[in-house]
PDB file of N, CA and C in Angstrom:
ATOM      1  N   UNK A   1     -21.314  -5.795 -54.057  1.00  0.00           N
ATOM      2  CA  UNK A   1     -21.377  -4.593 -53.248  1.00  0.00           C
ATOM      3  C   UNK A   1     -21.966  -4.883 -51.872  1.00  0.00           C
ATOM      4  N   UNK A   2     -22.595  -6.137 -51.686  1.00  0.00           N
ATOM      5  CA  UNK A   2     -23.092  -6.177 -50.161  1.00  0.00           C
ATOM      6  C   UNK A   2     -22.316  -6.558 -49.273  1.00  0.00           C
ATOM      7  N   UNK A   3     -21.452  -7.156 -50.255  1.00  0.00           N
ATOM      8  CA  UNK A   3     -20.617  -7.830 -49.199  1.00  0.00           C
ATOM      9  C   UNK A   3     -19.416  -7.145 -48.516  1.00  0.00           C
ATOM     10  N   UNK A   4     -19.300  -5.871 -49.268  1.00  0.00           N
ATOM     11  CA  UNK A   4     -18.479  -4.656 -48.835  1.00  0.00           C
ATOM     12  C   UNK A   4     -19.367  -3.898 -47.795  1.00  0.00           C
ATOM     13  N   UNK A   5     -20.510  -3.901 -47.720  1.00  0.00           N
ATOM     14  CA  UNK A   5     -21.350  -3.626 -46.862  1.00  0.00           C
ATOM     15  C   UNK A   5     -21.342  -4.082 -45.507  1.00  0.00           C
ATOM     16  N   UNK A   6     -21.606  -5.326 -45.989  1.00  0.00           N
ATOM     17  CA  UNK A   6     -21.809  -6.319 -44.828  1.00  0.00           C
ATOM     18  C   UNK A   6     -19.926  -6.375 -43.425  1.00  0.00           C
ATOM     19  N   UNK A   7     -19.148  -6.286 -44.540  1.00  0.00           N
ATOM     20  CA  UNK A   7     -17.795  -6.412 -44.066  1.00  0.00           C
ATOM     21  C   UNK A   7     -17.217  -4.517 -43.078  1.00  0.00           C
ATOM     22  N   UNK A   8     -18.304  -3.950 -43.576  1.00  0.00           N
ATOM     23  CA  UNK A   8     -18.308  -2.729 -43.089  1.00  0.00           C
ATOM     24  C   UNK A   8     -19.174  -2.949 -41.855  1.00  0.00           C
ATOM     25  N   UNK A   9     -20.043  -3.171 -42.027  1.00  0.00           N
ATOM     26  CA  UNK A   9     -21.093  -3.546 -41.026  1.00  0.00           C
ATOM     27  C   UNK A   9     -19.942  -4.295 -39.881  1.00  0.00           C
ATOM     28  N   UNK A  10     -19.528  -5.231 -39.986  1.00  0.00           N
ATOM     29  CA  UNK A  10     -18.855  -6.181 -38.918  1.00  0.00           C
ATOM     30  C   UNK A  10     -18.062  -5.244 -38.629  1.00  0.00           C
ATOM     31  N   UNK A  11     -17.129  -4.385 -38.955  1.00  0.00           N
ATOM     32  CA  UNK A  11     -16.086  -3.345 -38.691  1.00  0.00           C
ATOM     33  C   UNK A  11     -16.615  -2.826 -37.509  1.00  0.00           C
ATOM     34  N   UNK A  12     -17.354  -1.782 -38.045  1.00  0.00           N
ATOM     35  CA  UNK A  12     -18.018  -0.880 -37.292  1.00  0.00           C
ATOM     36  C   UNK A  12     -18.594  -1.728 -35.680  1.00  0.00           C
ATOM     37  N   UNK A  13     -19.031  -3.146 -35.445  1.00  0.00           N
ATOM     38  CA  UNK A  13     -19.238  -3.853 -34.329  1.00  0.00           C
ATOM     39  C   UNK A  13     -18.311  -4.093 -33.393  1.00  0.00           C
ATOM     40  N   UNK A  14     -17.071  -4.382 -34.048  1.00  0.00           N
ATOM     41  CA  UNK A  14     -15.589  -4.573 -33.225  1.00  0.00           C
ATOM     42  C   UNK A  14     -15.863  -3.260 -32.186  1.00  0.00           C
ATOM     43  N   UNK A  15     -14.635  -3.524 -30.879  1.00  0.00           N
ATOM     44  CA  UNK A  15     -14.773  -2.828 -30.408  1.00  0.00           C
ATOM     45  C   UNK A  15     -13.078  -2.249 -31.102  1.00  0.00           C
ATOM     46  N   UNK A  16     -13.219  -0.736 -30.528  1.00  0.00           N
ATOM     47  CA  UNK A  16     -12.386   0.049 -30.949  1.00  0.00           C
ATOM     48  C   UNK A  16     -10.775  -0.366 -30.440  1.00  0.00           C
ATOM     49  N   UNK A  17     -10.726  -0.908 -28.979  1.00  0.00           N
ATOM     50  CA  UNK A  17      -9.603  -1.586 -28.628  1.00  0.00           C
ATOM     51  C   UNK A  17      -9.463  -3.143 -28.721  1.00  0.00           C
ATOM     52  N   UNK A  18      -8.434  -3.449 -28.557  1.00  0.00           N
ATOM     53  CA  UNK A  18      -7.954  -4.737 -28.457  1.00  0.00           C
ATOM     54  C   UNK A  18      -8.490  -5.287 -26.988  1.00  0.00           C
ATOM     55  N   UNK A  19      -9.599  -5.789 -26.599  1.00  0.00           N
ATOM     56  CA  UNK A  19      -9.858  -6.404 -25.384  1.00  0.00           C
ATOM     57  C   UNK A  19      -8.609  -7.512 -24.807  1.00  0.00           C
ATOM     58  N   UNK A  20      -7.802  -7.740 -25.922  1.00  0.00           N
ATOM     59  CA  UNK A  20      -7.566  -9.308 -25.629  1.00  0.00           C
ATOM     60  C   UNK A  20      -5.771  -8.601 -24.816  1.00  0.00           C
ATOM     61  N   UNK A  21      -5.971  -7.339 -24.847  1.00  0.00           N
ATOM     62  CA  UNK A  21      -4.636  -6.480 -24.542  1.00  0.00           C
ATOM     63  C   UNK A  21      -4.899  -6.286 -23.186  1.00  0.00           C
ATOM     64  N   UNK A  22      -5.767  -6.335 -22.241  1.00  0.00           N
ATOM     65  CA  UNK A  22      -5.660  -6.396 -21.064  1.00  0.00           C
ATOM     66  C   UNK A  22      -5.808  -7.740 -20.027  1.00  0.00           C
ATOM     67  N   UNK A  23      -4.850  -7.883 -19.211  1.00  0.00           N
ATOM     68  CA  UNK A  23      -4.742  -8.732 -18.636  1.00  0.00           C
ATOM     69  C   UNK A  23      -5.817  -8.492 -17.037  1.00  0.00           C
ATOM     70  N   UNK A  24      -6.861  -9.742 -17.136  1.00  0.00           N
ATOM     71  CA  UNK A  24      -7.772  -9.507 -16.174  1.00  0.00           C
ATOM     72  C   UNK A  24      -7.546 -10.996 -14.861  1.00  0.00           C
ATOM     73  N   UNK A  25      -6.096 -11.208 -14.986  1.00  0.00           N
ATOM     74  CA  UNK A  25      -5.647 -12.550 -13.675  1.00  0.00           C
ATOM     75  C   UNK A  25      -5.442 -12.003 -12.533  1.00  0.00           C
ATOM     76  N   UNK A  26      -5.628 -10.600 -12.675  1.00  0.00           N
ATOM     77  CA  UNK A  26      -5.271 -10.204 -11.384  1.00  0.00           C
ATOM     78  C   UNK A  26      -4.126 -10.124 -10.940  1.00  0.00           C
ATOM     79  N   UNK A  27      -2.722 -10.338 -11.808  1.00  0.00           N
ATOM     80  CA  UNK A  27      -1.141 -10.307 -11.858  1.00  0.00           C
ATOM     81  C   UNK A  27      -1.050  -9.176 -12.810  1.00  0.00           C
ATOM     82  N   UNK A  28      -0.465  -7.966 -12.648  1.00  0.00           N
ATOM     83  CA  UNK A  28      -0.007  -6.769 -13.306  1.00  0.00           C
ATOM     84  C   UNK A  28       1.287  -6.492 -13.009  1.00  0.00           C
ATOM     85  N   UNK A  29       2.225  -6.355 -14.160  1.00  0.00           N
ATOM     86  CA  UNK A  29       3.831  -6.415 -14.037  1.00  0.00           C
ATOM     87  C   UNK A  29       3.908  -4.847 -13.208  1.00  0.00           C
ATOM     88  N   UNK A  30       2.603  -4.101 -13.188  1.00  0.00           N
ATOM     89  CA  UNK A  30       3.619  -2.578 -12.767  1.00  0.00           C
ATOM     90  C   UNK A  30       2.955  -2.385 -11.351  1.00  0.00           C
ATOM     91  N   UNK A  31       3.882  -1.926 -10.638  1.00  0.00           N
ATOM     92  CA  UNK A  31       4.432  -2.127  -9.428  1.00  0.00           C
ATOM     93  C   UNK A  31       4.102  -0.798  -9.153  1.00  0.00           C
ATOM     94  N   UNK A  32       3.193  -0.282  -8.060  1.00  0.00           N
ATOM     95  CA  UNK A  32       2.546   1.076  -7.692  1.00  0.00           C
ATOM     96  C   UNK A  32       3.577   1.542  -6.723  1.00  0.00           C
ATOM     97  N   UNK A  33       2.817   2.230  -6.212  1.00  0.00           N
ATOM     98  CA  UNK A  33       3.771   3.056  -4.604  1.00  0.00           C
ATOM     99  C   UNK A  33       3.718   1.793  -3.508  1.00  0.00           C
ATOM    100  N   UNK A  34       4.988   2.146  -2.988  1.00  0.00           N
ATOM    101  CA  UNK A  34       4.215   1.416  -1.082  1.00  0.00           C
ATOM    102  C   UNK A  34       3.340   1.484  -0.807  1.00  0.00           C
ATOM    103  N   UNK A  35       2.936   0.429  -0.235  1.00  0.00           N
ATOM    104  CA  UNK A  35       2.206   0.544   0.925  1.00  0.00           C
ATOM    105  C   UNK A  35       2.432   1.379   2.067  1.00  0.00           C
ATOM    106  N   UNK A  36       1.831   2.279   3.183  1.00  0.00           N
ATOM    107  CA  UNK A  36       1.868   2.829   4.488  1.00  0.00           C
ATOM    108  C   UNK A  36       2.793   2.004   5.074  1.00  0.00           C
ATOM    109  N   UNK A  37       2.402   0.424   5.474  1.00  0.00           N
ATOM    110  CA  UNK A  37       2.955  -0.112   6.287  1.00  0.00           C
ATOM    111  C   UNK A  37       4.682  -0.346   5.774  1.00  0.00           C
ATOM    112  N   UNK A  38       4.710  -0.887   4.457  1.00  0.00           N
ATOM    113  CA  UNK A  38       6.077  -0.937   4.079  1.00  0.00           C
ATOM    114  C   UNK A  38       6.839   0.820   4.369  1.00  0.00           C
ATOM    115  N   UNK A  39       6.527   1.934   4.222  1.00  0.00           N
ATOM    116  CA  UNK A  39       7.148   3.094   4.205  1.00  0.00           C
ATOM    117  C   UNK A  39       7.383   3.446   5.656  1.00  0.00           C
ATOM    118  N   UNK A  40       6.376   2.895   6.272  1.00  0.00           N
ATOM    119  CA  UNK A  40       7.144   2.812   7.775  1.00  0.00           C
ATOM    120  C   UNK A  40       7.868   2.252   8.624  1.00  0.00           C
ATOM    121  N   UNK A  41       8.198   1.233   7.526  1.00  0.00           N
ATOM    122  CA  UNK A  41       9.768   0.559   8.032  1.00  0.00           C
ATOM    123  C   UNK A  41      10.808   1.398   7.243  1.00  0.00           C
ATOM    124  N   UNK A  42      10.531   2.124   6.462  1.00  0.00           N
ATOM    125  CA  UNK A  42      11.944   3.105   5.777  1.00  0.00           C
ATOM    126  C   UNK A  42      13.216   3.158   7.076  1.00  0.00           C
ATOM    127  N   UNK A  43      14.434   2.934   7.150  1.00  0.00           N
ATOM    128  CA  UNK A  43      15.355   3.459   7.898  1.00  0.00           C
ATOM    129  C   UNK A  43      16.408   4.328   6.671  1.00  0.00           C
ATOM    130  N   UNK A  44      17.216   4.970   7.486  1.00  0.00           N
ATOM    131  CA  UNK A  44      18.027   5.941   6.896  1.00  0.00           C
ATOM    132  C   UNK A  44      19.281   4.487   6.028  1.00  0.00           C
ATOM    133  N   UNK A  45      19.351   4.883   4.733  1.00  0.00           N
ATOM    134  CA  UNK A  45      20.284   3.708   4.458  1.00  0.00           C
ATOM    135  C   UNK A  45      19.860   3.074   3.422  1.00  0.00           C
ATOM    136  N   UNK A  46      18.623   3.219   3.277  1.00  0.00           N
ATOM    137  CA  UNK A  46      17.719   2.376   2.538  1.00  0.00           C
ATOM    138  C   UNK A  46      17.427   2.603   1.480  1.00  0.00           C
ATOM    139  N   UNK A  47      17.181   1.688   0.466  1.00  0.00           N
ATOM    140  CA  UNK A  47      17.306   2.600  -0.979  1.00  0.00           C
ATOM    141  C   UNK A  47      15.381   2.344  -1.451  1.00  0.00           C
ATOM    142  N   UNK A  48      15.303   3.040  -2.361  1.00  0.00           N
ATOM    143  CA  UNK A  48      13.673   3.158  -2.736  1.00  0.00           C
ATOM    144  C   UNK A  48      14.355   3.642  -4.294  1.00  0.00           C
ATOM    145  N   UNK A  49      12.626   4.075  -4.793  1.00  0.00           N
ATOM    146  CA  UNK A  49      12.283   4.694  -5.702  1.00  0.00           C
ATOM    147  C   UNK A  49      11.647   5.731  -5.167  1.00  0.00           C
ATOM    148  N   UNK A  50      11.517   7.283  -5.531  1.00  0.00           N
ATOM    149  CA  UNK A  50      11.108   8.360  -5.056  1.00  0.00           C
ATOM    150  C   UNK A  50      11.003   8.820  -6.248  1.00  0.00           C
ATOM    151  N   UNK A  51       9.431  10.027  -6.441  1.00  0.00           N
ATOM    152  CA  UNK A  51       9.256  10.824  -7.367  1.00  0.00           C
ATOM    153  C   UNK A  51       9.820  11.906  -6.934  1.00  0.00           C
ATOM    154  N   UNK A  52      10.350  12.491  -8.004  1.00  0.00           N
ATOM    155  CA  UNK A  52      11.207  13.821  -7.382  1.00  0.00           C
ATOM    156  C   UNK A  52       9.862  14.811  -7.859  1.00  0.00           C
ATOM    157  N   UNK A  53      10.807  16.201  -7.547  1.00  0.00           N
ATOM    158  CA  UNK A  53       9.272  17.439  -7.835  1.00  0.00           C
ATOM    159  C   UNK A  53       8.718  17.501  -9.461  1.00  0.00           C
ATOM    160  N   UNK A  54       9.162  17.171  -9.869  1.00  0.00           N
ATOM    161  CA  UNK A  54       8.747  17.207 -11.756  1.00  0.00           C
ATOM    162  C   UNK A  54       8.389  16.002 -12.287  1.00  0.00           C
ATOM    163  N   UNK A  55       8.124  14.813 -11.392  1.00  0.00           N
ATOM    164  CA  UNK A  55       7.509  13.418 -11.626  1.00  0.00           C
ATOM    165  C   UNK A  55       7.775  12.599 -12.296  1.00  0.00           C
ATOM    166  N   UNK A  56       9.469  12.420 -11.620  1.00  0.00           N
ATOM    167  CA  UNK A  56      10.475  11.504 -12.642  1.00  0.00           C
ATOM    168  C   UNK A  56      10.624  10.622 -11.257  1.00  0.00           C
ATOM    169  N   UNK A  57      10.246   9.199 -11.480  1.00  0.00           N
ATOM    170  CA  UNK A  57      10.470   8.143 -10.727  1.00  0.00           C
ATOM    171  C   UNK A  57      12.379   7.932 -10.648  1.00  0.00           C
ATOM    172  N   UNK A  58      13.317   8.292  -9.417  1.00  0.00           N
ATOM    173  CA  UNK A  58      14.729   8.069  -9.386  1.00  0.00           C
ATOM    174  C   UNK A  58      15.053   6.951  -8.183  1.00  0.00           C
ATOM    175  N   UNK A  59      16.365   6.477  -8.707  1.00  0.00           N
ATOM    176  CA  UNK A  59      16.371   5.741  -7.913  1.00  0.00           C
ATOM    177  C   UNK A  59      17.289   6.991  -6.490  1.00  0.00           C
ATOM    178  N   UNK A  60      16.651   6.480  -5.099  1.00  0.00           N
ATOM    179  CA  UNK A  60      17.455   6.877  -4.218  1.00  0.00           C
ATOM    180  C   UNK A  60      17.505   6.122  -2.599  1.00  0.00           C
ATOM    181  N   UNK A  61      18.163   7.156  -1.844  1.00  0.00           N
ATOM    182  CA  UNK A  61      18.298   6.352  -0.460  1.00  0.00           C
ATOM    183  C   UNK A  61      17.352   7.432   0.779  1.00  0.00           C
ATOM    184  N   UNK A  62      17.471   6.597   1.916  1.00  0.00           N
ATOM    185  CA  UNK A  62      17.226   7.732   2.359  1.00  0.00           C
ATOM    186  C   UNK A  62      17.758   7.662   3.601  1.00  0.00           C
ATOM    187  N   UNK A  63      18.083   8.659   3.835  1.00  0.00           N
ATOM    188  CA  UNK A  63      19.634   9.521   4.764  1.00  0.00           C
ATOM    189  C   UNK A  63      19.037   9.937   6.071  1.00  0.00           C
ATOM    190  N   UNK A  64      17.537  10.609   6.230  1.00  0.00           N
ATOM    191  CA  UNK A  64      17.237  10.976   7.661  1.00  0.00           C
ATOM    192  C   UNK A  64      15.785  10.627   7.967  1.00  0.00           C
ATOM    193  N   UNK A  65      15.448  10.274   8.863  1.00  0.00           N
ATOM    194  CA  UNK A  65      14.191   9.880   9.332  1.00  0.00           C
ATOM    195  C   UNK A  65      13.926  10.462  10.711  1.00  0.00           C
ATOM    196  N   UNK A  66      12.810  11.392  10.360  1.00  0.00           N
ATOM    197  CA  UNK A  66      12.155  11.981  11.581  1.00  0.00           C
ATOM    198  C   UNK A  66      10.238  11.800  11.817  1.00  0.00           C
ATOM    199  N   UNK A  67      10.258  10.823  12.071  1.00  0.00           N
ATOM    200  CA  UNK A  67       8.719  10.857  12.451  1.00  0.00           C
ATOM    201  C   UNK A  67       8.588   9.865  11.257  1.00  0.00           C
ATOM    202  N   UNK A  68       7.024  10.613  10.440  1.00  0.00           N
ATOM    203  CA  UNK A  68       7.198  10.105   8.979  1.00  0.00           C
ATOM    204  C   UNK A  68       8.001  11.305   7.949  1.00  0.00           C
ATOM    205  N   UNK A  69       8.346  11.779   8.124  1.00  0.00           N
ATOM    206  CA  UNK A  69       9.033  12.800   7.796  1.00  0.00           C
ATOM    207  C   UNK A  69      10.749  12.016   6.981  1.00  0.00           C
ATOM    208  N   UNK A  70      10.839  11.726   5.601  1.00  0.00           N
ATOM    209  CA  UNK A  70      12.098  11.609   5.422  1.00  0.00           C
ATOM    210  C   UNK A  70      12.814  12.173   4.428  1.00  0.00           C
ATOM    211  N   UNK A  71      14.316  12.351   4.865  1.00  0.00           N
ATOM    212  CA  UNK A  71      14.848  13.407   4.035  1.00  0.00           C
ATOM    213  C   UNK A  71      15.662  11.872   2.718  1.00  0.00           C
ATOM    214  N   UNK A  72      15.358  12.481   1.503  1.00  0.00           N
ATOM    215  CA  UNK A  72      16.090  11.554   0.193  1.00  0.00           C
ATOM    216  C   UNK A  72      16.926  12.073  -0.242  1.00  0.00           C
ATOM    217  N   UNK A  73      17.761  11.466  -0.599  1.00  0.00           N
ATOM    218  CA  UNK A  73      18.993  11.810  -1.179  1.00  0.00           C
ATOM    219  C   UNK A  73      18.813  11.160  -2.499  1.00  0.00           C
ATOM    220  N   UNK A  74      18.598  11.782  -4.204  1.00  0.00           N
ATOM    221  CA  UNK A  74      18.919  11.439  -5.022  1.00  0.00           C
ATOM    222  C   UNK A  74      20.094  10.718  -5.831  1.00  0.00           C
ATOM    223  N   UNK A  75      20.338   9.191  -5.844  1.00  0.00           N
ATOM    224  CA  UNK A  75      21.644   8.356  -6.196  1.00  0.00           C
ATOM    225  C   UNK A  75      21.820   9.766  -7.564  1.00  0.00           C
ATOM    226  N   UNK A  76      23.282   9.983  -7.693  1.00  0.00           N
ATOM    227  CA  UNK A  76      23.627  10.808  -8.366  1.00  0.00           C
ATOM    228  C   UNK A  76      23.249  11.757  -8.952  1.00  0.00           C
ATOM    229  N   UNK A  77      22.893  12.667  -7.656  1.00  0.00           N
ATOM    230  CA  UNK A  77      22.408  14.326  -8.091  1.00  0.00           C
ATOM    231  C   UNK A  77      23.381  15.058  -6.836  1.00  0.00           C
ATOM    232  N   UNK A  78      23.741  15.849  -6.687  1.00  0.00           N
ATOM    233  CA  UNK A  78      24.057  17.078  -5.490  1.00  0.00           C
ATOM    234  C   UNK A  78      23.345  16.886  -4.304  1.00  0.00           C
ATOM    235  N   UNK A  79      23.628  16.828  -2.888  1.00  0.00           N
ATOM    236  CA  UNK A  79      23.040  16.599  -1.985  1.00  0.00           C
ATOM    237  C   UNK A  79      21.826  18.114  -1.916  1.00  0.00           C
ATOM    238  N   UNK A  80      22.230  19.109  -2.866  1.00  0.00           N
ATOM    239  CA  UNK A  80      21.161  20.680  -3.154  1.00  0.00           C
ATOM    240  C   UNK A  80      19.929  20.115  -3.236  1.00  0.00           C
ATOM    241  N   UNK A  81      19.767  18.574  -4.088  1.00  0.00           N
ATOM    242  CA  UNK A  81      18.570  18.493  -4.241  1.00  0.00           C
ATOM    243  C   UNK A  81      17.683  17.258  -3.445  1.00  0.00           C
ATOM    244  N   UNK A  82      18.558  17.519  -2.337  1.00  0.00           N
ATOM    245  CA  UNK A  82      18.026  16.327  -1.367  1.00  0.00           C
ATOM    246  C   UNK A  82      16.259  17.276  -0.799  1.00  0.00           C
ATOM    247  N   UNK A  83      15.968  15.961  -0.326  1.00  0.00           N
ATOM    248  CA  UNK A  83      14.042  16.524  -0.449  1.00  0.00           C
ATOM    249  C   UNK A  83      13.687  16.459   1.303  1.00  0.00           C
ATOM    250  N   UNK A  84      12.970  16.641   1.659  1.00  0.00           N
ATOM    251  CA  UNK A  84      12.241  15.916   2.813  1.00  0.00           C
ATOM    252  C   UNK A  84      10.706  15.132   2.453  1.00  0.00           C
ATOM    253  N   UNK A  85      10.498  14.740   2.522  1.00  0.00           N
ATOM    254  CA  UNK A  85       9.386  13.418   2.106  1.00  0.00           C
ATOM    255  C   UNK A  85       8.213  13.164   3.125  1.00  0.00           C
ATOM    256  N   UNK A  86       7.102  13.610   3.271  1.00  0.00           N
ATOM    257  CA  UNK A  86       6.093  13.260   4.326  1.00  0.00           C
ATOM    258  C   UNK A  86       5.432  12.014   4.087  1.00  0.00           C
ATOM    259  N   UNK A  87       5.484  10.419   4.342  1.00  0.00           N
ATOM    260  CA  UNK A  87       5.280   9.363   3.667  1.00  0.00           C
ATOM    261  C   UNK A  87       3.707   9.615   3.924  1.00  0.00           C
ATOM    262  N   UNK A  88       2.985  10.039   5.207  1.00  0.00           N
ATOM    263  CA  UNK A  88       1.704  10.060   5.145  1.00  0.00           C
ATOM    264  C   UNK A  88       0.973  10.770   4.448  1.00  0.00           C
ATOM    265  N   UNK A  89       1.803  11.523   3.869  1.00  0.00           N
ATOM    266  CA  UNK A  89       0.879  12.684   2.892  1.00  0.00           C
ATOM    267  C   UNK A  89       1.312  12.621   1.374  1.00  0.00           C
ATOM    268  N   UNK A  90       2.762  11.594   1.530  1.00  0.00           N
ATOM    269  CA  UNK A  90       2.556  11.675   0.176  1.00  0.00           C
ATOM    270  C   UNK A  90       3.405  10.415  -0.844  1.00  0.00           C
ATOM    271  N   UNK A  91       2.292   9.193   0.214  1.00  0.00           N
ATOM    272  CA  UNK A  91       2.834   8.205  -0.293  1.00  0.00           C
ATOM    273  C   UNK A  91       2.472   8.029  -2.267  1.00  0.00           C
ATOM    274  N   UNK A  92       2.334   8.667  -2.514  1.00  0.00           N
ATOM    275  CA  UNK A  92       2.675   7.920  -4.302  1.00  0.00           C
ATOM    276  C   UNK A  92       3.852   8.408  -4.602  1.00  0.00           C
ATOM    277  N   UNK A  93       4.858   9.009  -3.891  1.00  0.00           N
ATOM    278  CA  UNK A  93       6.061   9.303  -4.247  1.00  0.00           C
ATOM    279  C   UNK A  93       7.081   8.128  -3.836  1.00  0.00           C
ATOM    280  N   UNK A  94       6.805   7.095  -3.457  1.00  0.00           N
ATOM    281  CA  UNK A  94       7.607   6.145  -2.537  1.00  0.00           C
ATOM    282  C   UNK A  94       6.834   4.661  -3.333  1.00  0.00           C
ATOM    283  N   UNK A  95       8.155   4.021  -4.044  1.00  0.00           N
ATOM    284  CA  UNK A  95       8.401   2.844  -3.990  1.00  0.00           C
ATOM    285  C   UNK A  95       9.490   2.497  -4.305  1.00  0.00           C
ATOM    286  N   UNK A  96       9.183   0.973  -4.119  1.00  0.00           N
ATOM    287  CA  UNK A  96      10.337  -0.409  -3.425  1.00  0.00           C
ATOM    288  C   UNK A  96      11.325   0.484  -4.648  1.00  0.00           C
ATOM    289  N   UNK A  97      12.617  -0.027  -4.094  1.00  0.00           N
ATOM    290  CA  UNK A  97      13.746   0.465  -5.116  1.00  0.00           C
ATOM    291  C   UNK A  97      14.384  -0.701  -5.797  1.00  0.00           C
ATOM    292  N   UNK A  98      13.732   0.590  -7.160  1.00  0.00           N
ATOM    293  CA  UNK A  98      14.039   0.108  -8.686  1.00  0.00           C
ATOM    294  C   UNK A  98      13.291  -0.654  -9.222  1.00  0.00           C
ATOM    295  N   UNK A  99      11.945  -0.444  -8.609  1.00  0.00           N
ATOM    296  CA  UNK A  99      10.521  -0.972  -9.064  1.00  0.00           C
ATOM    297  C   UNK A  99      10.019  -0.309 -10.623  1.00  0.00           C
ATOM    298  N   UNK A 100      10.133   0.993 -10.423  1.00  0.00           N
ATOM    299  CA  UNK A 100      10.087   2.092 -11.584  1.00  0.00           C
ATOM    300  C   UNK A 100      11.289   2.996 -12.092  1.00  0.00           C
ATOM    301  N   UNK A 101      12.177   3.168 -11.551  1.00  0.00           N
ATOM    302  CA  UNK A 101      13.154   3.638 -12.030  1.00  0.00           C
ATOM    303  C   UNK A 101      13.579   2.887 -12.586  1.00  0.00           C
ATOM    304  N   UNK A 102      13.873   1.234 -12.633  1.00  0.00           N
ATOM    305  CA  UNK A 102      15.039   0.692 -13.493  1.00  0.00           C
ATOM    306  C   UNK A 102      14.540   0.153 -15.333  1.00  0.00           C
ATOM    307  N   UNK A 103      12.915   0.662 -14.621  1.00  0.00           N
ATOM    308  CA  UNK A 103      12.211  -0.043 -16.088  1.00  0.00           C
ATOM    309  C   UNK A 103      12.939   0.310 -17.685  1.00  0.00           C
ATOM    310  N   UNK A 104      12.691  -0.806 -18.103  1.00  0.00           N
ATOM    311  CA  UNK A 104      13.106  -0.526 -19.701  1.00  0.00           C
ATOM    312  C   UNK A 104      12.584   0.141 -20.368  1.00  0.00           C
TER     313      UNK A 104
END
């Protein structure tokens, strides 16, 4: 019986996650938003990843550039649901294309 004890005892010390499940090299496969500087090379033409309004990473292009101001065109949706995009205000909607949309 102690040794059911004891084997309880060690249980309870583990930690609750798998430490050995995070990778600490400083290389992480997932790929965030742009950078500022990359979104301000955006030209019209250009394809990205964009969060649309309900926070589905799609792949798209983008069609007009005014300022930082750009209008997206969703790759296969209706031009109805084309957006305008403020990159300075709202860069976590903007990355490289097919960074997050193409994931498995």
């Amino acid at each position: 019986q102690n040794r059911n004890i004891d084997e309880q005892e060690e249980k309870e010390q583990q930690p609750l996650i798998a430490t050995d499940a995070f990778d600490d090299s400083g290389e992480h496969p997932f790929v965030s938003c742009m950078t500022l500087e990359e979104a301000e090379k955006l030209r019209p033409n250009d394809k990205i990843d964009h969060r649309d309004d309900v926070g589905r990473f799609l792949l798209a292009q983008v069609v007009e550039k005014q300022g930082s101001m750009l209008k997206v065109h969703y790759d296969g949706w209706n031009s109805k649901w084309d957006v305008w995009s403020d990159y300075t205000r709202e860069l976590s909607r903007f990355a490289a294309s097919g960074s997050i949309s193409q994931r498995l």
